[in-house]
PDB file of N, CA and C in Angstrom:
ATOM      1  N   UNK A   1      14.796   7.713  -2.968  1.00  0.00           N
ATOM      2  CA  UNK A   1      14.292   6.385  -3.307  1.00  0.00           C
ATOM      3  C   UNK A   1      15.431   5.395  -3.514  1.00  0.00           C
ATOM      4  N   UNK A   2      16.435   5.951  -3.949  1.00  0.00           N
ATOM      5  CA  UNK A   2      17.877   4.851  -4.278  1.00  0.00           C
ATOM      6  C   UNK A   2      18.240   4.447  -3.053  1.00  0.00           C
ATOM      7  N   UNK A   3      18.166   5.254  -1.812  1.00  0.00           N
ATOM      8  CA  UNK A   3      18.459   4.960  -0.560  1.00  0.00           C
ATOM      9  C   UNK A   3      17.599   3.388   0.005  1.00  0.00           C
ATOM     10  N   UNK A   4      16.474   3.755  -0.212  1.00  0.00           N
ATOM     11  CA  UNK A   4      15.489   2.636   0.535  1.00  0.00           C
ATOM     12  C   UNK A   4      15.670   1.080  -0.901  1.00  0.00           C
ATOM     13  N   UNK A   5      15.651   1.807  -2.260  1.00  0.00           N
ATOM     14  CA  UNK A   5      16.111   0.091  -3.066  1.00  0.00           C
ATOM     15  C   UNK A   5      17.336  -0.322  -2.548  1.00  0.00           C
ATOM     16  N   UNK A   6      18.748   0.509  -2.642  1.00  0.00           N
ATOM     17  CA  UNK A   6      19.993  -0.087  -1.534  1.00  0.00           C
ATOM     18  C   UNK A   6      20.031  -0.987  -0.788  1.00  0.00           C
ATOM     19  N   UNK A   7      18.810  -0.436   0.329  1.00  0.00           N
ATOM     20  CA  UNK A   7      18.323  -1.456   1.479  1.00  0.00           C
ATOM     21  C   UNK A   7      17.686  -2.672   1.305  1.00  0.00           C
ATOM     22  N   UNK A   8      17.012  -2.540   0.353  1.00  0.00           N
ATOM     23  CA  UNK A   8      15.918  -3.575  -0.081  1.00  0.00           C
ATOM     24  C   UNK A   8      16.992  -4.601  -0.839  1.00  0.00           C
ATOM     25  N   UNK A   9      17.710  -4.328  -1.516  1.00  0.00           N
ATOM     26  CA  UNK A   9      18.650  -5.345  -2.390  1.00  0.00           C
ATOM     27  C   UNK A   9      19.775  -5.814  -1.301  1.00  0.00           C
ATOM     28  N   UNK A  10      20.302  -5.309  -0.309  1.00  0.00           N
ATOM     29  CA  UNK A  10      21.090  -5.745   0.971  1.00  0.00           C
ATOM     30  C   UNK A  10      20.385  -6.396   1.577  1.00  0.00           C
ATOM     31  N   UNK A  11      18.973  -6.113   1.799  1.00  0.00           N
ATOM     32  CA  UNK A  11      18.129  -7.462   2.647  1.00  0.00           C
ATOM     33  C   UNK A  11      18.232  -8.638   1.716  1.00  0.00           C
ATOM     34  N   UNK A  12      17.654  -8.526   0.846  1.00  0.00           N
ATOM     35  CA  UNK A  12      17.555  -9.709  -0.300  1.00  0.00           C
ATOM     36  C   UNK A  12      18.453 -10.499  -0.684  1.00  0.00           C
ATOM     37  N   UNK A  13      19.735  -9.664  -0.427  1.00  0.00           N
ATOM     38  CA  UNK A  13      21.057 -10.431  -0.660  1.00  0.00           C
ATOM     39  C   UNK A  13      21.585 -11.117   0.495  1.00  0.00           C
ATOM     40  N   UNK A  14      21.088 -10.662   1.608  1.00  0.00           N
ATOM     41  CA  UNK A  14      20.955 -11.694   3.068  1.00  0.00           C
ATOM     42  C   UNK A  14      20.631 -13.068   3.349  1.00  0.00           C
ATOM     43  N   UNK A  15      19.022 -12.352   2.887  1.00  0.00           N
ATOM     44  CA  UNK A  15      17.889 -13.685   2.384  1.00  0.00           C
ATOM     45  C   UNK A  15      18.230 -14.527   1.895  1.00  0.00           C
ATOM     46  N   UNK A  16      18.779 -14.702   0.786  1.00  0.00           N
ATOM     47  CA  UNK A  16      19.461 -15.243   0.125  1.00  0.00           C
ATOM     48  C   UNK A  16      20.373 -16.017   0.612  1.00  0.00           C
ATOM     49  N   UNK A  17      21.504 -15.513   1.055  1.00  0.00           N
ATOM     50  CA  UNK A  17      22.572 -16.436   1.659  1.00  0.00           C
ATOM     51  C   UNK A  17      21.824 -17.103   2.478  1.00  0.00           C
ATOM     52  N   UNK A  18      20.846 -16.564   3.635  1.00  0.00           N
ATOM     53  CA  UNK A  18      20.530 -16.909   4.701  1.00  0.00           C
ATOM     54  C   UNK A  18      19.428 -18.156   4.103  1.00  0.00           C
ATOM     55  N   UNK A  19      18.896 -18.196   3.442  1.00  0.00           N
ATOM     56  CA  UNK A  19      18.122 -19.521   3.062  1.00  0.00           C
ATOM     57  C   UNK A  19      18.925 -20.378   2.166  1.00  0.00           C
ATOM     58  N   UNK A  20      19.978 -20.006   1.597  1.00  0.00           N
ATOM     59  CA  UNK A  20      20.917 -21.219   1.155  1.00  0.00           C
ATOM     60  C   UNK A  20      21.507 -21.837   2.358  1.00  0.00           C
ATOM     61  N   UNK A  21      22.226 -20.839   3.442  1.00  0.00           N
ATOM     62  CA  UNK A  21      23.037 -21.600   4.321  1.00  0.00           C
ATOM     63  C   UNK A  21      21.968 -22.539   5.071  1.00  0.00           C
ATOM     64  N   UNK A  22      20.641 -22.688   5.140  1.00  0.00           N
ATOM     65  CA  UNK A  22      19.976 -23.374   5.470  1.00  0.00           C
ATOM     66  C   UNK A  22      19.694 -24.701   4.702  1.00  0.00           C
ATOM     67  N   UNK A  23      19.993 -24.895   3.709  1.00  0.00           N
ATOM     68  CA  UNK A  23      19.795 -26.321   2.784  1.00  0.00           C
ATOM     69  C   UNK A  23      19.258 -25.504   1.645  1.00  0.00           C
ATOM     70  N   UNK A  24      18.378 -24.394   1.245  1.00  0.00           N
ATOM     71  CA  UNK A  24      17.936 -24.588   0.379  1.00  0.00           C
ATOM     72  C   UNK A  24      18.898 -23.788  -1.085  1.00  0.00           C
ATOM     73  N   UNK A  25      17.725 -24.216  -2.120  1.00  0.00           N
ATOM     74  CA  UNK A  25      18.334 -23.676  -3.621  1.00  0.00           C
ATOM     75  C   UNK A  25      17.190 -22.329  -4.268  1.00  0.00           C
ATOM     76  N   UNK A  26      18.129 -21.030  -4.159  1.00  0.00           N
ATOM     77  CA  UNK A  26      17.446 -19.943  -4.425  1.00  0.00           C
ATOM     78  C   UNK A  26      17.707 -20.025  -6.445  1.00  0.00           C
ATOM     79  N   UNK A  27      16.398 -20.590  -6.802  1.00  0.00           N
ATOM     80  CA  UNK A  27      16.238 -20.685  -8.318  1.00  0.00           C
ATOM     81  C   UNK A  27      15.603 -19.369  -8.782  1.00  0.00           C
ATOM     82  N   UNK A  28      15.259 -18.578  -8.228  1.00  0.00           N
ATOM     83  CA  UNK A  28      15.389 -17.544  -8.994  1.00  0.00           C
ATOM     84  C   UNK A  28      15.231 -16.262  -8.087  1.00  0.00           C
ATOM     85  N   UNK A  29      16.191 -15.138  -8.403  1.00  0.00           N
ATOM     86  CA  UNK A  29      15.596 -13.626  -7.159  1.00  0.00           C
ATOM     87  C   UNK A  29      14.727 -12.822  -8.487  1.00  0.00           C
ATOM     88  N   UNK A  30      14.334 -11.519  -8.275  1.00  0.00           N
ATOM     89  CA  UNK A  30      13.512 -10.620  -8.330  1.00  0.00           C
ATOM     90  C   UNK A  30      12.625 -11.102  -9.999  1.00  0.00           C
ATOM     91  N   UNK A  31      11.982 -12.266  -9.707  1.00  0.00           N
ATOM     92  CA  UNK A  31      11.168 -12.403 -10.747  1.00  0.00           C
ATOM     93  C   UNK A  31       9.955 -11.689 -10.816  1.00  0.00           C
ATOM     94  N   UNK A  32       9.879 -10.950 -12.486  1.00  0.00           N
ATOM     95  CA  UNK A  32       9.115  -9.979 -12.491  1.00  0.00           C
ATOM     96  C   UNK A  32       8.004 -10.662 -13.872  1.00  0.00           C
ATOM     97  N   UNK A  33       6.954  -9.872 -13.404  1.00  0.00           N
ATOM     98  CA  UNK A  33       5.731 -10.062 -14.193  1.00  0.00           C
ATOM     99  C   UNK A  33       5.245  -8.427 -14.429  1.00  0.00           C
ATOM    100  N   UNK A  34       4.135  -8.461 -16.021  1.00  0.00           N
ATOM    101  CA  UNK A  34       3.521  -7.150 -15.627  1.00  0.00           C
ATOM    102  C   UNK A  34       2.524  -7.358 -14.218  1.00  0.00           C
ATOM    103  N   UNK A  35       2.736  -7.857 -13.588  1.00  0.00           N
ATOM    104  CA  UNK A  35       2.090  -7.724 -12.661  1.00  0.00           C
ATOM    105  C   UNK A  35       2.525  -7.587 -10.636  1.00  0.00           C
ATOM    106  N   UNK A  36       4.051  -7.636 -11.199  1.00  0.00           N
ATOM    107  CA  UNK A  36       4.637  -7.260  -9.725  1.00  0.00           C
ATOM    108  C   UNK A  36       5.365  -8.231 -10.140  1.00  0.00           C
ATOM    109  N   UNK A  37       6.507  -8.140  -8.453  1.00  0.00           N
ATOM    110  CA  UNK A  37       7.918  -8.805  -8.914  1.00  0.00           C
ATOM    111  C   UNK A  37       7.551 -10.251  -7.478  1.00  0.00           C
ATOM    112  N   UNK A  38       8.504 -11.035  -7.637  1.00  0.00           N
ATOM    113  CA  UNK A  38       9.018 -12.325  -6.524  1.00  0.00           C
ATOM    114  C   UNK A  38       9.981 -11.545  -5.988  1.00  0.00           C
ATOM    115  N   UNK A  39      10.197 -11.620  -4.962  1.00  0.00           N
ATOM    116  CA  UNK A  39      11.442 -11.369  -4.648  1.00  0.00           C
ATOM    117  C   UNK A  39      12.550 -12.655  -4.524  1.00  0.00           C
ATOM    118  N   UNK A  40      12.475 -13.971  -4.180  1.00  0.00           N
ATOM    119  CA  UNK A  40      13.204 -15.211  -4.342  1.00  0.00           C
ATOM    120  C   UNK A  40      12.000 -16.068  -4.134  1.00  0.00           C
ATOM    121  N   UNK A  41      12.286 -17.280  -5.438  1.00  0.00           N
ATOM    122  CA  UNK A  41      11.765 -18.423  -5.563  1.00  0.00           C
ATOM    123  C   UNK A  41      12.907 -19.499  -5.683  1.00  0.00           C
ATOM    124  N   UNK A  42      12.727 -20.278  -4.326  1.00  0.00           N
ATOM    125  CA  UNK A  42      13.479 -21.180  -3.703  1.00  0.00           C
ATOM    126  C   UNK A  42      13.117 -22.431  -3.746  1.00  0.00           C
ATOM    127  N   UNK A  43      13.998 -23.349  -3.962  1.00  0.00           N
ATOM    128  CA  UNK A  43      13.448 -24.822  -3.577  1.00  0.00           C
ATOM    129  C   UNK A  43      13.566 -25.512  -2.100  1.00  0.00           C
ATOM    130  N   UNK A  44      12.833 -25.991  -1.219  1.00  0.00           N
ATOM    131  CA  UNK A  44      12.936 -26.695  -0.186  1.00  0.00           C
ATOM    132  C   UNK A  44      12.965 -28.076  -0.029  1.00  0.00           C
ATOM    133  N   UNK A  45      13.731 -29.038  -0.317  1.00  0.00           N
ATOM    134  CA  UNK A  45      13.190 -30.917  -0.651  1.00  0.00           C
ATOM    135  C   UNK A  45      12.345 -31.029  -2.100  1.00  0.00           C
ATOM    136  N   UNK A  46      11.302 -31.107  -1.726  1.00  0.00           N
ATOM    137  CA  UNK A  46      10.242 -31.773  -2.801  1.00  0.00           C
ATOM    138  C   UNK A  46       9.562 -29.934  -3.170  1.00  0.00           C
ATOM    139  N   UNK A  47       9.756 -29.166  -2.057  1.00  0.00           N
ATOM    140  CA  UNK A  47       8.685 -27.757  -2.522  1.00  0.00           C
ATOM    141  C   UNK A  47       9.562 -26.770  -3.026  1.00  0.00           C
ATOM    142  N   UNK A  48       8.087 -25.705  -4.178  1.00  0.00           N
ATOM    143  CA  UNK A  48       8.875 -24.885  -4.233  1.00  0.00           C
ATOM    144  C   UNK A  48       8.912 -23.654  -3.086  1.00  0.00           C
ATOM    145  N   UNK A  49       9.132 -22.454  -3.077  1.00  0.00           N
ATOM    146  CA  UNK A  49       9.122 -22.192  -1.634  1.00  0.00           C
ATOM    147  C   UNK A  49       9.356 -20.294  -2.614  1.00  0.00           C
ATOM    148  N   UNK A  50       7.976 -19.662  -2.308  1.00  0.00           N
ATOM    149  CA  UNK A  50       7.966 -18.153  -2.684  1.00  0.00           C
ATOM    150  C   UNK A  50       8.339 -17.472  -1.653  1.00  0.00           C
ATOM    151  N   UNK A  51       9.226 -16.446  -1.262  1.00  0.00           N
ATOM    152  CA  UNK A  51       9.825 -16.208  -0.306  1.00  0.00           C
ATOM    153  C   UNK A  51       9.254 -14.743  -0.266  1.00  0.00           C
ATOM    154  N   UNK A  52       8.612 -14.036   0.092  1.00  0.00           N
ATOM    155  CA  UNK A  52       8.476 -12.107   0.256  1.00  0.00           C
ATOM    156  C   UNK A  52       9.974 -11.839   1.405  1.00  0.00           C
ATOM    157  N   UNK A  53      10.709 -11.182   1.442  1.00  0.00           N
ATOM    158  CA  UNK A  53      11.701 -10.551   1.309  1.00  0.00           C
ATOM    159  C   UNK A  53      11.555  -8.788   2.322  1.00  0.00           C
ATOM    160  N   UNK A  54      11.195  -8.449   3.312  1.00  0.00           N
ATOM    161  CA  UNK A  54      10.752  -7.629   3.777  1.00  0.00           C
ATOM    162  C   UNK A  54      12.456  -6.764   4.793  1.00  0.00           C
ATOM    163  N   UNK A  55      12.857  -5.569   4.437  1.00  0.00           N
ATOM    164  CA  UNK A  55      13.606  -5.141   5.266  1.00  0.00           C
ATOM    165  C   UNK A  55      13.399  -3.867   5.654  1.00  0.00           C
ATOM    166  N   UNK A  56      14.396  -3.748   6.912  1.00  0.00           N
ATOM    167  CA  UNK A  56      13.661  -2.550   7.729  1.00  0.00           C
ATOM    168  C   UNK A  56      15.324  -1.777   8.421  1.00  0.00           C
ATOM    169  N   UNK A  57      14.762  -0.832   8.623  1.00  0.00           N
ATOM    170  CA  UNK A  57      16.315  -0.374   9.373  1.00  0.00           C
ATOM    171  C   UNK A  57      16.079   0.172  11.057  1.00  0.00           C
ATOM    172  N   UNK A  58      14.958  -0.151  11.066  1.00  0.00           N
ATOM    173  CA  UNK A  58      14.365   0.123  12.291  1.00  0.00           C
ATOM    174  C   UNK A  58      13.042   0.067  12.364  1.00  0.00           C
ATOM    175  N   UNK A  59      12.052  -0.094  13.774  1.00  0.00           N
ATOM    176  CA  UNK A  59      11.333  -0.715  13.545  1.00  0.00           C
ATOM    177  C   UNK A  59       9.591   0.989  14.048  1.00  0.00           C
ATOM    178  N   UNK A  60      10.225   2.105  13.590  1.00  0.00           N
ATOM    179  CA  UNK A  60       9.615   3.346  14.190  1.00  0.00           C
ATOM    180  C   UNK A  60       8.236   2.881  12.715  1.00  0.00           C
ATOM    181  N   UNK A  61       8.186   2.430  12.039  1.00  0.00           N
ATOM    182  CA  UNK A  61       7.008   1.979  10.932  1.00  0.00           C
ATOM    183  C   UNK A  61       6.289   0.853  11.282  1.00  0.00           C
ATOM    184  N   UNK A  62       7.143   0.139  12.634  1.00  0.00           N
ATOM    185  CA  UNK A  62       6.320  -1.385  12.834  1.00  0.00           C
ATOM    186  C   UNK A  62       7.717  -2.464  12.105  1.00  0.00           C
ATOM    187  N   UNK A  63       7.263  -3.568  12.537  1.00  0.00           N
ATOM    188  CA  UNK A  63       8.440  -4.847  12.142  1.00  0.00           C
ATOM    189  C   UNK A  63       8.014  -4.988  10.871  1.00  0.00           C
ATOM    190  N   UNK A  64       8.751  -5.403  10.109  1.00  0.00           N
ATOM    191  CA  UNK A  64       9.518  -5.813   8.852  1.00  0.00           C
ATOM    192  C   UNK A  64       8.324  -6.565   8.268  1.00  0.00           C
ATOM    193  N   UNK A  65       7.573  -7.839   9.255  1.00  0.00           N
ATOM    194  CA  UNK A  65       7.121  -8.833   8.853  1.00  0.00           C
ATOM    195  C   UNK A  65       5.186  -7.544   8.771  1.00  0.00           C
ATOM    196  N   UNK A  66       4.965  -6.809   9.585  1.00  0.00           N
ATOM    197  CA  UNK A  66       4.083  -5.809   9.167  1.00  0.00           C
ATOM    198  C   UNK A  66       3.842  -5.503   8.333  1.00  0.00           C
ATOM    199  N   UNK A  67       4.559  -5.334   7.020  1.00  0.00           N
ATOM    200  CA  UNK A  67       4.302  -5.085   6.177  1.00  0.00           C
ATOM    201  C   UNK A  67       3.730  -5.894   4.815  1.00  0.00           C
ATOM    202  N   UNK A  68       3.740  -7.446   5.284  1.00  0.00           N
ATOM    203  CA  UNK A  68       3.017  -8.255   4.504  1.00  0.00           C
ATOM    204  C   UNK A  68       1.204  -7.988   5.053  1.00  0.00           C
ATOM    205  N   UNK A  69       0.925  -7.194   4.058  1.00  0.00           N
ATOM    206  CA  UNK A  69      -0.302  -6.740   4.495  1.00  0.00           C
ATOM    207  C   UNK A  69      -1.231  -7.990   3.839  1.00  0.00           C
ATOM    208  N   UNK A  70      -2.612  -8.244   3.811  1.00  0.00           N
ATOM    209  CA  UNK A  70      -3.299  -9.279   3.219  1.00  0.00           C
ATOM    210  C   UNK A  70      -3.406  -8.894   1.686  1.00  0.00           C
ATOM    211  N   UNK A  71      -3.352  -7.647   1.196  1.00  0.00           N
ATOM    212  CA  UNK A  71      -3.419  -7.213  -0.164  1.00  0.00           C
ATOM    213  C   UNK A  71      -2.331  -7.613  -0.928  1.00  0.00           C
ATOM    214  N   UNK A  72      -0.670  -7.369  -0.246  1.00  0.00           N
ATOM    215  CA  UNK A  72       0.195  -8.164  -0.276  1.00  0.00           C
ATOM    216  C   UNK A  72       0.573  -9.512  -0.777  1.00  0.00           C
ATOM    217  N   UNK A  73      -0.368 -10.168   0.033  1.00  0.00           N
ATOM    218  CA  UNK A  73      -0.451 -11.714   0.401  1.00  0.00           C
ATOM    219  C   UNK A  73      -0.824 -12.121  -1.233  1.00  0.00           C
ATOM    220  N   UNK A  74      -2.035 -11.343  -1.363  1.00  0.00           N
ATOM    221  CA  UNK A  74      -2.771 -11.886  -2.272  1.00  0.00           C
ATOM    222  C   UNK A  74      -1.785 -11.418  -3.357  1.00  0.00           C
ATOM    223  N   UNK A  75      -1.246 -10.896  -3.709  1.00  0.00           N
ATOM    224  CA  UNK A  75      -0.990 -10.436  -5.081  1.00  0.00           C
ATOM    225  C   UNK A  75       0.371 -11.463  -5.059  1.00  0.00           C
ATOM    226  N   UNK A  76       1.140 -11.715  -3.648  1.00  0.00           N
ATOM    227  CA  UNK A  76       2.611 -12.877  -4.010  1.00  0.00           C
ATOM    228  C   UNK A  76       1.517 -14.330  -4.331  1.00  0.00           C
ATOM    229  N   UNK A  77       0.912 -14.545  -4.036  1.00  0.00           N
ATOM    230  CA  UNK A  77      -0.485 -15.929  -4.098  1.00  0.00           C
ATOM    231  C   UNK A  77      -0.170 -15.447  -6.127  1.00  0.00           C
ATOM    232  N   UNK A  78      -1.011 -14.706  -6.588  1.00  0.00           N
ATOM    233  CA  UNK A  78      -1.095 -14.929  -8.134  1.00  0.00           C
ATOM    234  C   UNK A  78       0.328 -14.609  -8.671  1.00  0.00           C
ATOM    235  N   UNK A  79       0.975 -14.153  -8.220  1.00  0.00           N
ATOM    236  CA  UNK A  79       2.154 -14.014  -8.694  1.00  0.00           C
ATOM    237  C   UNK A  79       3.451 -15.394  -8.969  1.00  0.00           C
ATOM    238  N   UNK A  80       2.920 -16.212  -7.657  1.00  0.00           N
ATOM    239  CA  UNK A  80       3.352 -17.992  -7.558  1.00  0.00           C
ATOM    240  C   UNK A  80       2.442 -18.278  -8.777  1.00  0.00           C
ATOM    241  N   UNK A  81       0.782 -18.144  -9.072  1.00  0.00           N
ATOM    242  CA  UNK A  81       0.614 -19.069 -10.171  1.00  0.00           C
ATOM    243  C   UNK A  81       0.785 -18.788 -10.947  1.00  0.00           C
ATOM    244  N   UNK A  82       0.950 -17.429 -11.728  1.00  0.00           N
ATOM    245  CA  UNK A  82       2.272 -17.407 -12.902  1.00  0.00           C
ATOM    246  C   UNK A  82       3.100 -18.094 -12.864  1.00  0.00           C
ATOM    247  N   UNK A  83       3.718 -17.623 -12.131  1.00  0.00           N
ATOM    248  CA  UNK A  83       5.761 -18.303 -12.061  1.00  0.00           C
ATOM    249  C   UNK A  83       5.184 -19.748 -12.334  1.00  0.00           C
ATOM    250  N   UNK A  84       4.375 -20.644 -11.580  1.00  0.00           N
ATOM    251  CA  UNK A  84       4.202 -21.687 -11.746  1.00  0.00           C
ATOM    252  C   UNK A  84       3.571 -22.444 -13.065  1.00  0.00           C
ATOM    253  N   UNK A  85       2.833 -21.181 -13.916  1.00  0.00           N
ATOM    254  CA  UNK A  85       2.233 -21.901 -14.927  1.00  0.00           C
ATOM    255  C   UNK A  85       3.350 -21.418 -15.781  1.00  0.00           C
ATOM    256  N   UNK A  86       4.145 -20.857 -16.107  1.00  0.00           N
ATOM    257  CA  UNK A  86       5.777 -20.932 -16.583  1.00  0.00           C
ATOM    258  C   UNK A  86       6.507 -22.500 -16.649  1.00  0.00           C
ATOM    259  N   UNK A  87       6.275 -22.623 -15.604  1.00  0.00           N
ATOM    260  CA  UNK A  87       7.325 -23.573 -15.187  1.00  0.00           C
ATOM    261  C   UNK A  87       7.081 -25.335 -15.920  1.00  0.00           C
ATOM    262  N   UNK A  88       8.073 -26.051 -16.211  1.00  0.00           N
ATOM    263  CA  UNK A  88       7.605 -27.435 -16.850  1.00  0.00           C
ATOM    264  C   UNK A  88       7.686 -28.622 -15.915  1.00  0.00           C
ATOM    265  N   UNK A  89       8.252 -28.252 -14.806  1.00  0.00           N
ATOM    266  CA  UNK A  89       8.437 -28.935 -13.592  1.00  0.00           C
ATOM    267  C   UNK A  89       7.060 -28.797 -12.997  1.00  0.00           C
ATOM    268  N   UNK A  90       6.332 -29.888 -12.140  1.00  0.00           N
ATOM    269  CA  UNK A  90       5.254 -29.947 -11.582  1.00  0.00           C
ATOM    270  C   UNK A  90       6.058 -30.044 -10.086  1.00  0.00           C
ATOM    271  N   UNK A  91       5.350 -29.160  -9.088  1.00  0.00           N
ATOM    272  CA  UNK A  91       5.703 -29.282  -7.829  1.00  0.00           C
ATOM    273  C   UNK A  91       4.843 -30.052  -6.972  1.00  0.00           C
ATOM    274  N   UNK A  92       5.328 -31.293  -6.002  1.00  0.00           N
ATOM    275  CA  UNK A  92       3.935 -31.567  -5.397  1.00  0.00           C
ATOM    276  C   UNK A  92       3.583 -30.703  -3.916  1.00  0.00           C
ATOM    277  N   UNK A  93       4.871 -29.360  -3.404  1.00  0.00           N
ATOM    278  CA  UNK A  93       4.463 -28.734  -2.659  1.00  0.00           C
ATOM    279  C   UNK A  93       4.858 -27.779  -2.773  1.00  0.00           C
ATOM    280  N   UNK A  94       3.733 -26.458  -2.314  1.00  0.00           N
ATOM    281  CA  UNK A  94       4.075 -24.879  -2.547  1.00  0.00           C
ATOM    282  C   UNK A  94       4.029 -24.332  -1.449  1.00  0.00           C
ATOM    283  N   UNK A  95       5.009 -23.527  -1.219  1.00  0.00           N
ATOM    284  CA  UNK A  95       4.707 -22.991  -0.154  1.00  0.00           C
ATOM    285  C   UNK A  95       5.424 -21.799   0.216  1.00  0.00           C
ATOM    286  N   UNK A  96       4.484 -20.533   1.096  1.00  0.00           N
ATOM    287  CA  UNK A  96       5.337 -18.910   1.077  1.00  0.00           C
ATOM    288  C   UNK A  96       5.755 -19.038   2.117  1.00  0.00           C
ATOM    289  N   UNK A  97       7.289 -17.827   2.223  1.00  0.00           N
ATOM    290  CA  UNK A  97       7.516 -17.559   3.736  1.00  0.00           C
ATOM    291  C   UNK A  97       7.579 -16.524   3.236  1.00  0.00           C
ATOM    292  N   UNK A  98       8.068 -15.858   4.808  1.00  0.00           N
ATOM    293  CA  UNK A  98       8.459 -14.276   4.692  1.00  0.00           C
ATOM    294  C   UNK A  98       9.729 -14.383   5.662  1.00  0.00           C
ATOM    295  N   UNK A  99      10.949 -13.689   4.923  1.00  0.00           N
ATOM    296  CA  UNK A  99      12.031 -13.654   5.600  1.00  0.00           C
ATOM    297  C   UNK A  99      12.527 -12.250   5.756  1.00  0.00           C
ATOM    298  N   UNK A 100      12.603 -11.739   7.053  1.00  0.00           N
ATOM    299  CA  UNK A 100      12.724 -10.343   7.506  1.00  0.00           C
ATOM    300  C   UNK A 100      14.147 -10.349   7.892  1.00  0.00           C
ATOM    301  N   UNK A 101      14.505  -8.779   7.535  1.00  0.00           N
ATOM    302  CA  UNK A 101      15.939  -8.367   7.865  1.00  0.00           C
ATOM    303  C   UNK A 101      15.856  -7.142   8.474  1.00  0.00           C
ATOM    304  N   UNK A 102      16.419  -7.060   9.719  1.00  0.00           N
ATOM    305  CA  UNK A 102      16.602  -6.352  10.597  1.00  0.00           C
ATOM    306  C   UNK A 102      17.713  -5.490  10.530  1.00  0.00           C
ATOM    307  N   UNK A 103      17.878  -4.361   9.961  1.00  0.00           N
ATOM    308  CA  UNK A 103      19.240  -3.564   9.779  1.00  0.00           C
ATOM    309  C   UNK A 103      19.465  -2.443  10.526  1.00  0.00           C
ATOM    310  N   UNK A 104      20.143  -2.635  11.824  1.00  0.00           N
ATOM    311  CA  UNK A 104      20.455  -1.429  12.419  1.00  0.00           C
ATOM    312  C   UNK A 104      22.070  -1.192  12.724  1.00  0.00           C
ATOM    313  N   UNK A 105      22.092   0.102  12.669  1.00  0.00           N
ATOM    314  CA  UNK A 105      23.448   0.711  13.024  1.00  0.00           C
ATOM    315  C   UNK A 105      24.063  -0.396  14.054  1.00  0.00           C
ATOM    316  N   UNK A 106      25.602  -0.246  13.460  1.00  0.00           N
ATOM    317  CA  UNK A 106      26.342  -0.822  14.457  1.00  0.00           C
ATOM    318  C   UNK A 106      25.872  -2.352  15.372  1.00  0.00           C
ATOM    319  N   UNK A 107      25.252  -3.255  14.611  1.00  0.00           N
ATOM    320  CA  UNK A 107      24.401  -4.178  15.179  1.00  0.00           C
ATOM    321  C   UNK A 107      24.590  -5.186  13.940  1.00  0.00           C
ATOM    322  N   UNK A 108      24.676  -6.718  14.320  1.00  0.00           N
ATOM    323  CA  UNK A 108      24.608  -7.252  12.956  1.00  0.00           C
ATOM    324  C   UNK A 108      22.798  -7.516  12.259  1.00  0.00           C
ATOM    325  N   UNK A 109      22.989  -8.229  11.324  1.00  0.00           N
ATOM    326  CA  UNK A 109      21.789  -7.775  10.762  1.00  0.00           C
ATOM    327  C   UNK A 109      20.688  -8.904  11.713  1.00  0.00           C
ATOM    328  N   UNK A 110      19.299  -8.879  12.094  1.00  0.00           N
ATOM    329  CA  UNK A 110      18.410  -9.598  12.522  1.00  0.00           C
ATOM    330  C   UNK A 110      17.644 -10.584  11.292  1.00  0.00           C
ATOM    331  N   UNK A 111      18.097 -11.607  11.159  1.00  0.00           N
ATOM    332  CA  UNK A 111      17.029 -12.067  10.095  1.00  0.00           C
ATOM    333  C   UNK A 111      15.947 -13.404  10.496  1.00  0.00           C
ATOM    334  N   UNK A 112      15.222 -13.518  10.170  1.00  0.00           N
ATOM    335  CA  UNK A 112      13.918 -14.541  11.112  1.00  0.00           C
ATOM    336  C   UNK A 112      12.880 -14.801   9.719  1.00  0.00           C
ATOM    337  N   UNK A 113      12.871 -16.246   9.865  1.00  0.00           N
ATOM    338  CA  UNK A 113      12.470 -16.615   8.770  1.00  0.00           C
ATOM    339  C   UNK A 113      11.268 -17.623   9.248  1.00  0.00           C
ATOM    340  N   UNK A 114      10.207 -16.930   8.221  1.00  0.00           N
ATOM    341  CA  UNK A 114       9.104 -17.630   9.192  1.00  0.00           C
ATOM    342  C   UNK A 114       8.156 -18.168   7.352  1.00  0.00           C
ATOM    343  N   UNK A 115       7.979 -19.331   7.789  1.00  0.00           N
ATOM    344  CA  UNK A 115       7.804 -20.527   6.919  1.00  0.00           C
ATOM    345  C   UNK A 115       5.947 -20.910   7.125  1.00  0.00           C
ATOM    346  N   UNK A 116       5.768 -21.024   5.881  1.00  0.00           N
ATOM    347  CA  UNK A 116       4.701 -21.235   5.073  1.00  0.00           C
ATOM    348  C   UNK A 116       3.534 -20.015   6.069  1.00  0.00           C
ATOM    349  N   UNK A 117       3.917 -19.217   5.548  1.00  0.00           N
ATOM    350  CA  UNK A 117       2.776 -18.093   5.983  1.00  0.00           C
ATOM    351  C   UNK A 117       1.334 -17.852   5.317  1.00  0.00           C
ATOM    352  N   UNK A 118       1.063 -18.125   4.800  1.00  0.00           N
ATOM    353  CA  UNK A 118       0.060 -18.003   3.689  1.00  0.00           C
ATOM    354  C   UNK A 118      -0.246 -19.098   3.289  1.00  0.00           C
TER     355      UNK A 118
END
C-alpha cells in the first residue's frame, strides 16, 4: 500500500506544480473531512477550482481519468460544500477538474487537465 500512496503523492505533487505553472493558486492540498479528503483546492481568477487528482502508472486498469466514477463525483460535490461552508470568502464561481498523471517507466510524466467536469 506505501507503494501505490508514493505514487499518489508524486502525482499530486505534479498537479500541483502543473496547475500553478498555469496561472493558478493551489490554497490548499489533501484537505480532509470525516468524510473523505480534497486532494487540491485551487483558485482560478474569480473561481474556486476542486481539483480530483487521479494517477496511474499504466493504463492495464483503464486511464487515470476512469476512475472518477459518478459515486466519486458525488462525494468530491459534498466534500466542496464543506470546504466551502468553512470558508469566509464567498466565491462567485465553483468549479471541478480532474487532473491525470500518467507515470511510466523511462517516459516523462503525461499530465492532462481537464476543467470543470462535474
Amino acid at each position: 500500500m506505501g507503494h501505490n500512496r508514493d505514487i499518489g503523492a508524486r502525482g499530486e505533487d505534479l498537479a500541483a506544480e502543473f496547475l500553478e505553472s498555469s496561472g493558478m493558486v493551489v490554497l490548499e492540498r489533501n484537505w480532509r473531512s470525516r468524510y473523505g479528503e480534497l486532494d487540491i483546492v485551487a483558485q482560478d481568477g474569480a473561481a474556486v477550482v476542486f481539483v480530483e487528482v487521479k494517477t496511474r502508472t499504466g493504463t492495464g486498469y483503464g486511464t487515470p481519468a476512469e476512475a472518477v466514477t459518478p459515486l466519486k463525483a458525488e462525494r468530491i460535490r459534498r466534500l466542496a460544500g464543506l470546504w466551502l461552508s468553512e470558508q469566509s470568502r464567498r466565491w462567485s464561481r465553483i468549479r471541478v477538474d480532474v487532473v491525470t498523471v500518467l507515470l511510466t517507466r523511462g517516459r516523462a510524466p503525461e499530465i492532462t487537465h481537464r476543467r470543470q467536469v462535474l
